[in-house]
Protein backbone atom coordinates (compact mmCIF):
# COMPACT_ATOMS: atom_id res chain seq x y z
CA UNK A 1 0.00 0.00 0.00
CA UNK A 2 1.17 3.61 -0.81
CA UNK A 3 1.46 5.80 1.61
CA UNK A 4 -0.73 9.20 1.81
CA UNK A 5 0.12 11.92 0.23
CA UNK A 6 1.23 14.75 3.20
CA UNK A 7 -0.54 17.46 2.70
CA UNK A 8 0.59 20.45 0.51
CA UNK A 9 -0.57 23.11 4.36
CA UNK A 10 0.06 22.93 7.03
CA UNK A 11 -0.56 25.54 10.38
CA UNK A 12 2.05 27.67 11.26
CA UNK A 13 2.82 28.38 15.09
CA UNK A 14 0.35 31.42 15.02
CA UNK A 15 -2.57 29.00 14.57
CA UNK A 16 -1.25 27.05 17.31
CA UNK A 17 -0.69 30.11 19.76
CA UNK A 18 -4.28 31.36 18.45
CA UNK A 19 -6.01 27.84 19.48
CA UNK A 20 -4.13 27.71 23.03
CA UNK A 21 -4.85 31.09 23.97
CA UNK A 22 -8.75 30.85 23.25
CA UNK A 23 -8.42 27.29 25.22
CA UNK A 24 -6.62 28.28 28.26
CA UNK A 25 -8.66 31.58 28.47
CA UNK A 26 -12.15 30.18 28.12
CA UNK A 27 -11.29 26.94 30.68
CA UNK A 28 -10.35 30.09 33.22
CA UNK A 29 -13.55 31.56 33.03
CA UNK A 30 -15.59 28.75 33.26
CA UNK A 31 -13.09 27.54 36.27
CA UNK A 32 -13.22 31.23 38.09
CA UNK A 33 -16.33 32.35 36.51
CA UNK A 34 -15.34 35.24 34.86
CA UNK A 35 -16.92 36.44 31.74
CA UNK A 36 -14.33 39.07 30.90
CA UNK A 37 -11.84 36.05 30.44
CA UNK A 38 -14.29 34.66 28.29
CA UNK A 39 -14.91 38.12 25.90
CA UNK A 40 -11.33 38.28 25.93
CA UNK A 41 -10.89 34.31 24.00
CA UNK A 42 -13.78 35.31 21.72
CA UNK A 43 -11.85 37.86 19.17
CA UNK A 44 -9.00 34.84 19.01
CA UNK A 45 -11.51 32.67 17.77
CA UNK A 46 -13.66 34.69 15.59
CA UNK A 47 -10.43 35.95 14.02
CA UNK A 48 -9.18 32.18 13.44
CA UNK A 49 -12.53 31.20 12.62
CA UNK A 50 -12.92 33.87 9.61
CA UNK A 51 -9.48 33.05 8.13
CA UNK A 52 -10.09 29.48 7.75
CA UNK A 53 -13.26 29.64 6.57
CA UNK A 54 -11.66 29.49 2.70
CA UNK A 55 -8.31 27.57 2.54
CA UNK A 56 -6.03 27.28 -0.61
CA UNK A 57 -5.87 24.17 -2.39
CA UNK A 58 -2.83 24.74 -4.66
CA UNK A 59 0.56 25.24 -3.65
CA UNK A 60 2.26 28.04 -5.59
CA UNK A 61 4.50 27.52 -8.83
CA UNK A 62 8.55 29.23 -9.47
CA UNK A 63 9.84 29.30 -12.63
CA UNK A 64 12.93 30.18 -12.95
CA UNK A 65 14.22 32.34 -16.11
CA UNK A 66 17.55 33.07 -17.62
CA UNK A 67 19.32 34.28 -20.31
CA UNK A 68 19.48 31.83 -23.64
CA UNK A 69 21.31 34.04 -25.90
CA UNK A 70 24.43 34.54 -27.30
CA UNK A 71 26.10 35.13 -23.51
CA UNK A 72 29.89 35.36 -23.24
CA UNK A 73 32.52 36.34 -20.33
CA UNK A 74 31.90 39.62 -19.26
CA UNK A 75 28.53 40.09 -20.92
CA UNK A 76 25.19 40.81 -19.16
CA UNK A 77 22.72 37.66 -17.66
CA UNK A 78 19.13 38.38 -17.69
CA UNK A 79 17.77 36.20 -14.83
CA UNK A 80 15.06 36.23 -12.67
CA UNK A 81 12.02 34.37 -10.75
CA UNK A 82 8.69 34.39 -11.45
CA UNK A 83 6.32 33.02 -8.20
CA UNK A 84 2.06 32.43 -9.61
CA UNK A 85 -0.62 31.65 -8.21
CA UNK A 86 -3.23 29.52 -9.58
CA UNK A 87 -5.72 29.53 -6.59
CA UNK A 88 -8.44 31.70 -6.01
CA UNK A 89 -7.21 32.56 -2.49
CA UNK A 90 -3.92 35.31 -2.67
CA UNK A 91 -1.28 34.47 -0.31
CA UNK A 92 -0.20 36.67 2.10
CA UNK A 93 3.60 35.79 1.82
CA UNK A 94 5.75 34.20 -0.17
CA UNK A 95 9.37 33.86 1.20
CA UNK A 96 11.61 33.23 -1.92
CA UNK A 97 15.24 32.17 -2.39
CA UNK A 98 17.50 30.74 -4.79
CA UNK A 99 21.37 29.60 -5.18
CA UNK A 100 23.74 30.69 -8.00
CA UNK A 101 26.77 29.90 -9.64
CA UNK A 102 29.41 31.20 -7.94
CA UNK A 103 30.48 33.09 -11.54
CA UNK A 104 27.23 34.28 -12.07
CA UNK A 105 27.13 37.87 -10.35
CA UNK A 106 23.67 38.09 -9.78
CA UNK A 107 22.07 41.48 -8.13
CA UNK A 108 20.71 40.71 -4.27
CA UNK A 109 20.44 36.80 -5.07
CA UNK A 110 22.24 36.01 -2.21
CA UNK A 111 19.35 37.10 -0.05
CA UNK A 112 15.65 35.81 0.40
CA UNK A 113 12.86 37.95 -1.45
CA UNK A 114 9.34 38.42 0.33
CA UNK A 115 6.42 39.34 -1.77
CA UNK A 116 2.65 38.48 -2.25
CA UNK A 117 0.64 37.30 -4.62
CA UNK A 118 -2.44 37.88 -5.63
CA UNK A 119 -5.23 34.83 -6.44
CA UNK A 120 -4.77 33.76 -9.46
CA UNK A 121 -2.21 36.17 -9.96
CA UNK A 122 1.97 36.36 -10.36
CA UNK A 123 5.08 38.04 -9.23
CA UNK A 124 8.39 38.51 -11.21
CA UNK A 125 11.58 38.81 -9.49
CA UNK A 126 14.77 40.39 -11.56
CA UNK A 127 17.77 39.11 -11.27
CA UNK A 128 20.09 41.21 -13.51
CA UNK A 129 24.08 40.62 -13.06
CA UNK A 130 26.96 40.01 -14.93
CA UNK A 131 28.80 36.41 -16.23
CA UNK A 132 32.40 36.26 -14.97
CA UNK A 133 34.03 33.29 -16.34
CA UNK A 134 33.24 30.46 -19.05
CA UNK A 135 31.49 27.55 -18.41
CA UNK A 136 28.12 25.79 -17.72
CA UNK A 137 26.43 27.69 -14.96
CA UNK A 138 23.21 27.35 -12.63
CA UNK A 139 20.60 29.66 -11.08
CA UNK A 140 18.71 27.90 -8.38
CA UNK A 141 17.62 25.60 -8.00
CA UNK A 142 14.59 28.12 -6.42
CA UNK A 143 12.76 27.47 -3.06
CA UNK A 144 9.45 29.47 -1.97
CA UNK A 145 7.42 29.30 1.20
CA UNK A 146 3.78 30.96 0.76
CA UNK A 147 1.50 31.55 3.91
CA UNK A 148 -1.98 32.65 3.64
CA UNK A 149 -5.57 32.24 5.94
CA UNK A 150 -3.51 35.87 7.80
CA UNK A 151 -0.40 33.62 8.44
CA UNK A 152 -2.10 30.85 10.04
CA UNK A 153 -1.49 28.67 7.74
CA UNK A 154 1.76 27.86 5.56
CA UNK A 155 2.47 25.65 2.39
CA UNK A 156 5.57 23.35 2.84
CA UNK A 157 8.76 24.32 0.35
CA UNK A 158 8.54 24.01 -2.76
CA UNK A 159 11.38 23.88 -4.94
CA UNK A 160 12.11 24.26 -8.37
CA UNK A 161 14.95 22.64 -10.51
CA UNK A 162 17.66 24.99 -11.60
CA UNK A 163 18.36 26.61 -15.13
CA UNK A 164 21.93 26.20 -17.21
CA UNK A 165 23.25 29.34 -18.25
CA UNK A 166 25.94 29.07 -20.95
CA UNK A 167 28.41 31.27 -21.03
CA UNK A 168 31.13 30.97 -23.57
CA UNK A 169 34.64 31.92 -23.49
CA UNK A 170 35.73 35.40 -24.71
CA UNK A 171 37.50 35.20 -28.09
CA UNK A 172 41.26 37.23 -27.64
CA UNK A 173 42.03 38.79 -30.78
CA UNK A 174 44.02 36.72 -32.86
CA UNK A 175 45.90 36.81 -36.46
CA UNK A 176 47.81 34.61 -38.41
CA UNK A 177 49.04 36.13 -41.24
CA UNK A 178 51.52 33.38 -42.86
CA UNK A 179 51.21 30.27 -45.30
CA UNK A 180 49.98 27.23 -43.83
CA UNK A 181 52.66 24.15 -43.90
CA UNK A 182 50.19 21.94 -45.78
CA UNK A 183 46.78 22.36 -47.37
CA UNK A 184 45.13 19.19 -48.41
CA UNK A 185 41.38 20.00 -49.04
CA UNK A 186 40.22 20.27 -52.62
CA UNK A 187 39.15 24.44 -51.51
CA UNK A 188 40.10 26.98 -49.74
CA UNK A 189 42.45 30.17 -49.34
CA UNK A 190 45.88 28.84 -48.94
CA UNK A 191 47.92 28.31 -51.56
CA UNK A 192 48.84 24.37 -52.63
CA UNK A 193 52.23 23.37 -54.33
CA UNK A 194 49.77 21.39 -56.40
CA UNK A 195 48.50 22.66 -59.99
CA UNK A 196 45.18 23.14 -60.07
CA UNK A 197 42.51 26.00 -60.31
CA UNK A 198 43.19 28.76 -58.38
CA UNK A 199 44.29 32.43 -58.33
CA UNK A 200 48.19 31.82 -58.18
CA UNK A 201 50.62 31.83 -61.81
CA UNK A 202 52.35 29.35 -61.77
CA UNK A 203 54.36 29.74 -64.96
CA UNK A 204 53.08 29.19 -69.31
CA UNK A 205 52.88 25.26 -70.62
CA UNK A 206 51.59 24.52 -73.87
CA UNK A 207 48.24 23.99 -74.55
CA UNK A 208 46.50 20.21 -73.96
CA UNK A 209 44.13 18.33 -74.06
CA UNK A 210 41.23 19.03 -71.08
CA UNK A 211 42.42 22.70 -70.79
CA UNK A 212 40.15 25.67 -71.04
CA UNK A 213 39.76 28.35 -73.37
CA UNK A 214 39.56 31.10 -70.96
CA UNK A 215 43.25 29.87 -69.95
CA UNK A 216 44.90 30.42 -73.11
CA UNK A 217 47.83 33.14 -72.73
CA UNK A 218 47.38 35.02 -76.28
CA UNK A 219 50.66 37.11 -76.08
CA UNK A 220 53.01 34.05 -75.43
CA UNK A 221 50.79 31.79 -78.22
CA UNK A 222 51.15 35.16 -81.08
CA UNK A 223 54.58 34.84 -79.95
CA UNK A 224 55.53 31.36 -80.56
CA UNK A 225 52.36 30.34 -82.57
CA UNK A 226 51.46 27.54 -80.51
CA UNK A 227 48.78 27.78 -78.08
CA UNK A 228 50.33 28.29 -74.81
CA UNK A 229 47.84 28.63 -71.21
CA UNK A 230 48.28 29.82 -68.14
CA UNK A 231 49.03 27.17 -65.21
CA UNK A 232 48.18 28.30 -61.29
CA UNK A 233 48.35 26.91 -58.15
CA UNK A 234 45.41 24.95 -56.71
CA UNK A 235 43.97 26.77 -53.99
CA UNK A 236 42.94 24.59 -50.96
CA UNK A 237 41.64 24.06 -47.42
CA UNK A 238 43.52 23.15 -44.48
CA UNK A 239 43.21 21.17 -41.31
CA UNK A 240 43.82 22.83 -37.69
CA UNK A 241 43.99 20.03 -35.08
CA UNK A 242 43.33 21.74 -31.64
CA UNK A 243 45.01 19.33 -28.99
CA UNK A 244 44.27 20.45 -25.56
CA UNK A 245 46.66 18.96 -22.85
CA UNK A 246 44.05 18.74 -19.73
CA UNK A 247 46.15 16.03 -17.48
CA UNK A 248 46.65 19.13 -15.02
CA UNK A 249 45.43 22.44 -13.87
CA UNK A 250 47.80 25.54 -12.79
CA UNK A 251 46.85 28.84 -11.11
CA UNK A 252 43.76 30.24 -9.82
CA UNK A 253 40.87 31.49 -12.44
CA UNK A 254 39.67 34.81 -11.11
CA UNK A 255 37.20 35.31 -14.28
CA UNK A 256 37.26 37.55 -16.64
CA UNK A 257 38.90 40.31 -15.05
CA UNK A 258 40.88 38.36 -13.16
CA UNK A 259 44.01 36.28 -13.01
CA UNK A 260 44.22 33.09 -15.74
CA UNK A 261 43.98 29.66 -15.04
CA UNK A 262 46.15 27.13 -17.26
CA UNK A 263 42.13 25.99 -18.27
CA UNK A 264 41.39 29.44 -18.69
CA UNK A 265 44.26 30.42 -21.13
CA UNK A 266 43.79 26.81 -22.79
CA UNK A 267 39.68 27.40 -23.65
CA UNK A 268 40.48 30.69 -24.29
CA UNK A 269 42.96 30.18 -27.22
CA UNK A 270 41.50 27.25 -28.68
CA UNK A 271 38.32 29.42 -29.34
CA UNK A 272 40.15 32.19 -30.67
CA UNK A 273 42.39 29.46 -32.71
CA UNK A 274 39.57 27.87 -34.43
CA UNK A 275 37.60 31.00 -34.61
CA UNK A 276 40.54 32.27 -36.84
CA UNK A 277 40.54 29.43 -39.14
CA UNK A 278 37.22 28.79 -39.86
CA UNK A 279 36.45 31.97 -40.60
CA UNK A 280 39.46 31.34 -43.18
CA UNK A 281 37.33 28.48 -44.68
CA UNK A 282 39.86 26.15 -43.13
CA UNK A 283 38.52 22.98 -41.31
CA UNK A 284 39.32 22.49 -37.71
CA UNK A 285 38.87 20.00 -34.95
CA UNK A 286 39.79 19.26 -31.34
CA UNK A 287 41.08 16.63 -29.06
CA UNK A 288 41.72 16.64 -25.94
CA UNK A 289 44.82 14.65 -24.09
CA UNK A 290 43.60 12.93 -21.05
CA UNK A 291 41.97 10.31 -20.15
CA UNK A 292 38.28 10.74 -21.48
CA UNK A 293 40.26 11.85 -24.72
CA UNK A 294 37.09 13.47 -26.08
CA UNK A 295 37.33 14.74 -29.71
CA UNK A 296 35.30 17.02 -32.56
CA UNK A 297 35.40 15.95 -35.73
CA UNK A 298 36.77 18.39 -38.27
CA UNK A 299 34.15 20.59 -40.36
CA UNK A 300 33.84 24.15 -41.58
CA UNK A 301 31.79 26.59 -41.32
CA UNK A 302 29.36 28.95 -38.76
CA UNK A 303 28.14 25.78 -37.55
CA UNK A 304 31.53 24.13 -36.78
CA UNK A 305 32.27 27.51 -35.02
CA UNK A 306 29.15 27.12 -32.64
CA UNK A 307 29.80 23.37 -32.46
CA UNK A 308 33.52 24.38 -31.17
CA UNK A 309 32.05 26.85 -28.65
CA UNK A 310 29.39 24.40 -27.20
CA UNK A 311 32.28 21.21 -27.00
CA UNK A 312 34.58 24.02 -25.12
CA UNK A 313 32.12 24.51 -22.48
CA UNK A 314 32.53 20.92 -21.32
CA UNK A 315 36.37 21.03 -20.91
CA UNK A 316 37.49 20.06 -17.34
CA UNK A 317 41.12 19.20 -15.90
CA UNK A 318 41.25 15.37 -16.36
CA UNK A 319 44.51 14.67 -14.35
CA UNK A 320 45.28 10.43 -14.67
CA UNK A 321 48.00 8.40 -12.79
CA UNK A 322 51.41 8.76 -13.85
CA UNK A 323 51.89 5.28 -14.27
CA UNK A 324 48.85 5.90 -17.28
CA UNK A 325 49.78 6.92 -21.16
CA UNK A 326 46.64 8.39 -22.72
CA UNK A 327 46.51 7.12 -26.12
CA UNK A 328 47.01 9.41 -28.83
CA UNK A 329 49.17 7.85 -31.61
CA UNK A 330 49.97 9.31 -34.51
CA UNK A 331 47.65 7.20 -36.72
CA UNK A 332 44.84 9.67 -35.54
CA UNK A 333 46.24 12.65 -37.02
CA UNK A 334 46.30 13.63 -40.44
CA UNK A 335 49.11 13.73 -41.97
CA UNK A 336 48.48 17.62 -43.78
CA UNK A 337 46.94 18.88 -40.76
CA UNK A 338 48.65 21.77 -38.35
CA UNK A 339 48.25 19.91 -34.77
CA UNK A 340 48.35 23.03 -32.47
CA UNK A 341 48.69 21.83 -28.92
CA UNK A 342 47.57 23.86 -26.27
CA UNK A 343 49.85 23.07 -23.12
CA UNK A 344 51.44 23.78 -19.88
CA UNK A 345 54.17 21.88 -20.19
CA UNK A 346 54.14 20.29 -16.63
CA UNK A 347 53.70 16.81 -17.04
CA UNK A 348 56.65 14.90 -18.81
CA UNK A 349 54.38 12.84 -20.70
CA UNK A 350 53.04 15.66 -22.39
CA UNK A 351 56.76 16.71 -23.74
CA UNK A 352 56.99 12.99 -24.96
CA UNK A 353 53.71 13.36 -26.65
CA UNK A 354 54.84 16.69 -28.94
CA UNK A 355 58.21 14.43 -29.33
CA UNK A 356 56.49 11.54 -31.05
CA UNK A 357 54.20 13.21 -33.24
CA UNK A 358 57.02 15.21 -34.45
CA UNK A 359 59.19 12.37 -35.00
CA UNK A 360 56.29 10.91 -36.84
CA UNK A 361 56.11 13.36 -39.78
CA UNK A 362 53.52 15.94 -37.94
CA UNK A 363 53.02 19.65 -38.28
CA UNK A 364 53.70 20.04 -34.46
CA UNK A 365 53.32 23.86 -32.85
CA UNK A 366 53.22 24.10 -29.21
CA UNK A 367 51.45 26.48 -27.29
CA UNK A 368 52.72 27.20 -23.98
CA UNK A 369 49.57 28.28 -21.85
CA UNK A 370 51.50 28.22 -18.30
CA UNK A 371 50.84 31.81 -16.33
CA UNK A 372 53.96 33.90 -16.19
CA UNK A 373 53.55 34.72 -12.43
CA UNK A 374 52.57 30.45 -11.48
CA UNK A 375 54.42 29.62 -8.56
CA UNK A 376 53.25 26.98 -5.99
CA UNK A 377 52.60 27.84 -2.70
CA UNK A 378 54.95 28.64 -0.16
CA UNK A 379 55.63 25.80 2.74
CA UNK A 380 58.47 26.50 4.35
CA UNK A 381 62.20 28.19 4.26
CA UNK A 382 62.60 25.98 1.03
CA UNK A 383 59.77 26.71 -1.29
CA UNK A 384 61.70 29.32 -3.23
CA UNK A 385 64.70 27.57 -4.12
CA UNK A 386 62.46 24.13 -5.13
CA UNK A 387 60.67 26.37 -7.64
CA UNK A 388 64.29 27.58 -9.25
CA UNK A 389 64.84 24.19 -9.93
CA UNK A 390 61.66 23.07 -11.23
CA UNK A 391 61.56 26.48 -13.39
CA UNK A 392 65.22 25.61 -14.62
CA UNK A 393 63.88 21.78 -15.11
CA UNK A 394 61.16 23.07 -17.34
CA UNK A 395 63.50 25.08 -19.45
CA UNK A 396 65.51 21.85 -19.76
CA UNK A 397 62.60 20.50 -21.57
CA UNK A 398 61.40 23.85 -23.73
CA UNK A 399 65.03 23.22 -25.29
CA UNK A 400 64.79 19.76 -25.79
CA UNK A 401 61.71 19.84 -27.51
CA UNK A 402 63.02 22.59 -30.23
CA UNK A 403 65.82 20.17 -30.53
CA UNK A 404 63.31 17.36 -31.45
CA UNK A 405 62.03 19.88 -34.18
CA UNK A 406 58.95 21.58 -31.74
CA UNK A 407 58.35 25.17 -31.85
CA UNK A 408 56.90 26.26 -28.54
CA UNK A 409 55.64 29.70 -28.27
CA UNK A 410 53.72 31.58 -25.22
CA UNK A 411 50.25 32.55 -26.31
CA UNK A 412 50.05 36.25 -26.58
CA UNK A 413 46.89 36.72 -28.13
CA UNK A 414 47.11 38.02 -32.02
CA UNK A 415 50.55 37.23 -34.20
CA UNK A 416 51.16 34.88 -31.98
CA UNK A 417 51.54 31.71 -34.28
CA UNK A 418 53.12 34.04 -37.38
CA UNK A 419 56.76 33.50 -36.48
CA UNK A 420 56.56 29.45 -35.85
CA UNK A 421 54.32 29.03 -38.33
CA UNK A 422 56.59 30.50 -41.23
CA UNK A 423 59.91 28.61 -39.60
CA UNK A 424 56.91 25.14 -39.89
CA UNK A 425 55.82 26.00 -43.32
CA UNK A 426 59.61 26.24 -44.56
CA UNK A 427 60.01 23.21 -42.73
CA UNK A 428 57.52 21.69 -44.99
CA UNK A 429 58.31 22.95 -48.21
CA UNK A 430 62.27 21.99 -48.02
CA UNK A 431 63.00 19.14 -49.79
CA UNK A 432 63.15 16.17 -47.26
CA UNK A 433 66.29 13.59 -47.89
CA UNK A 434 65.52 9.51 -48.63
């Protein structure tokens, strides 16, 4: 057998203190015989007796509302709470209070808000504030207490589910100006080393078979009376692999405004990265290097872009034993795609990582995303002088890794590819011995 249902009201001490007052006051005078004891019960019970005369039979309803837009760091969130009332009795209080994300600087929502509402009525609460950092965010969930019949009686909590809030990452401005190191799409707007049709001369060959009128060079055919056309470069897409290294997290995220995170300066680039190239026309995907090794597919386009922002929002630190090798082998990569890896550079196996995939014929760049001012926190007397060494360890591996062929460069917002990214592409275009 199921158990009943408790019911939605219940009375609140003021009922109680109403109904023993009237009691004890009307048992003293009967017991002394005094009718002025008596008068005095009879406005407790009149009063009681007129308020619950009509009794509400539905509880009331929050909804909470918030901002489904376009939202990023920094920008303005449009919240609020809206508390109805469906019964034909108004309530003469509702107490209403909700949580929020910590990054979500909402105005006065760290208080309760008491209002009424009318029957068969509703009441909006604003909640206006301000998104600080990235992320998938909350408000509420929402709890209200109403009390009606003049406060006698009081409607146990009801509670509402909270609302996501997505707030993407702010886009730093970004520019990279020079050739990629291989473009193997059949469009685009890099230049190929293949011949093909595209905007680029790439010298006069006689005329043949397949070729089209509107290439034939007249000056050069008048000149040698044979038809001669003009041959161009092909020009073609490329591939951006964004390879986040998530197996730690550095510093302290203070939002927007705030100090950077290693996750903060990772998310951060990667959106302005791919928002760079696919704006290009270029196709771009992203994997991360952990141990849920999620990955986007490559794609083009607005909706890759949005795609990129959404996948971005779910990026956490995934830190896994150091007796565990995530696997990433080179067979995953393409072998014309730019693999741009967003790292720290704090865990060894990462450096081994950007090792074998340039070793294995990649288009490596590395990304250093480590805060200029990390240090860890201070212990004791020796604190200082560990972090010397570990700073002089990690420039240890910075130059073993451009020995290994790996250009690391410090993210610094626009240009900050250009320079590794010409040494990469001259890389690829050199002849390579057998």
């Amino acid at each position: 057998m199921t158990e009943p249902a408790a019911p939605s009201w219940a009375p609140t001490r003021a009922l109680g203190r109403s109904v023993l007052l009237t009691g004890l006051l009307l048992l003293l005078g009967v017991a002394l015989g005094r009718v002025d004891l008596v008068l005095l019960a009879a406005p407790f019970a009149i009063g009681a007796a007129l308020h619950l005369r009509r009794r509400p039979e539905s509880v009331p309803e929050v909804t909470i509302t918030a901002d489904e837009t376009y939202l990023v760091e920094g920008g303005t969130v449009q919240a609020g709470l809206t508390v109805s009332n469906a019964d034909a009795l108004g309530y003469d209080l509702v107490v209403v209070r909700t949580k929020v994300s910590p990054w979500l600087r909402l105005e006065h929502a760290d208080r309760p808000f008491a209002i009424t509402v009318p029957s068969d009525g509703w009441a909006a609460i604003d909640l206006p504030g301000e998104a600080l950092r990235w992320g998938r965010h909350d408000v509420g969930p929402a709890a209200a207490r109403a009390a009606a019949c003049g406060g006698l009686l009081a409607c146990r909590p009801v509670v509402t589910p909270a609302r996501g809030v997505r707030v993407y990452p702010t886009t730093e401005p970004f520019k990279a100006t020079e050739a990629m190191p291989a473009a193997a799409g059949l469009v685009g707007a890099h230049r190929s080393r293949r011949l093909g049709e595209g905007g680029e001369l790439a010298g006069v060959r006689q005329f043949a078979p397949g070729d089209r009128l509107r290439r034939i060079d007249w000056r050069v055919s008048l000149r040698t009376r044979d038809l001669h056309v003009a041959s161009t470069l092909s020009d073609r897409d490329a591939e951006v692999l964004l390879l986040l290294d998530l197996l730690g997290e550095v510093g302290r995220s203070g939002g927007v405004r705030g100090s950077a995170s290693v996750l903060d300066t990772t998310v951060r680039a990667a959106a302005a990265v791919a928002e760079h190239y696919l704006h290009r026309g270029d196709r771009v995907s992203l994997l991360e290097y952990g141990a849920t090794a999620r990955r986007l597919r490559a794609a083009s386009g607005r909706r890759q872009y949005l795609t990129v922002l959404e996948w971005l929002l779910d990026v956490r630190a995934d830190p896994v034993e150091e007796d565990y090798e995530p696997v990433l082998g080179a067979h995953h990569i393409s072998t014309s795609a730019l693999v741009v890896v967003l790292t720290p550079l704090i865990d060894p196996r990462a450096a081994d990582m950007l090792a074998q995939l340039t070793q294995a014929g990649r288009f490596v760049v590395a990304v250093d995303t480590l805060p200029e001012e990390t240090a860890p926190p201070v212990r004791n007397q020796w604190t200082p002088f560990a972090t010397r060494l570990w700073r002089i360890e990690r420039e240890n591996v910075l130059g073993r890794l451009r020995e290994h062929g790996v250009p690391v460069v410090t993210w610094a917002g626009a240009g900050s590819l250009d320079l590794v990214l010409r040494d990469v592409a001259r890389m690829a275009a050199a002849p390579r011995g057998r």
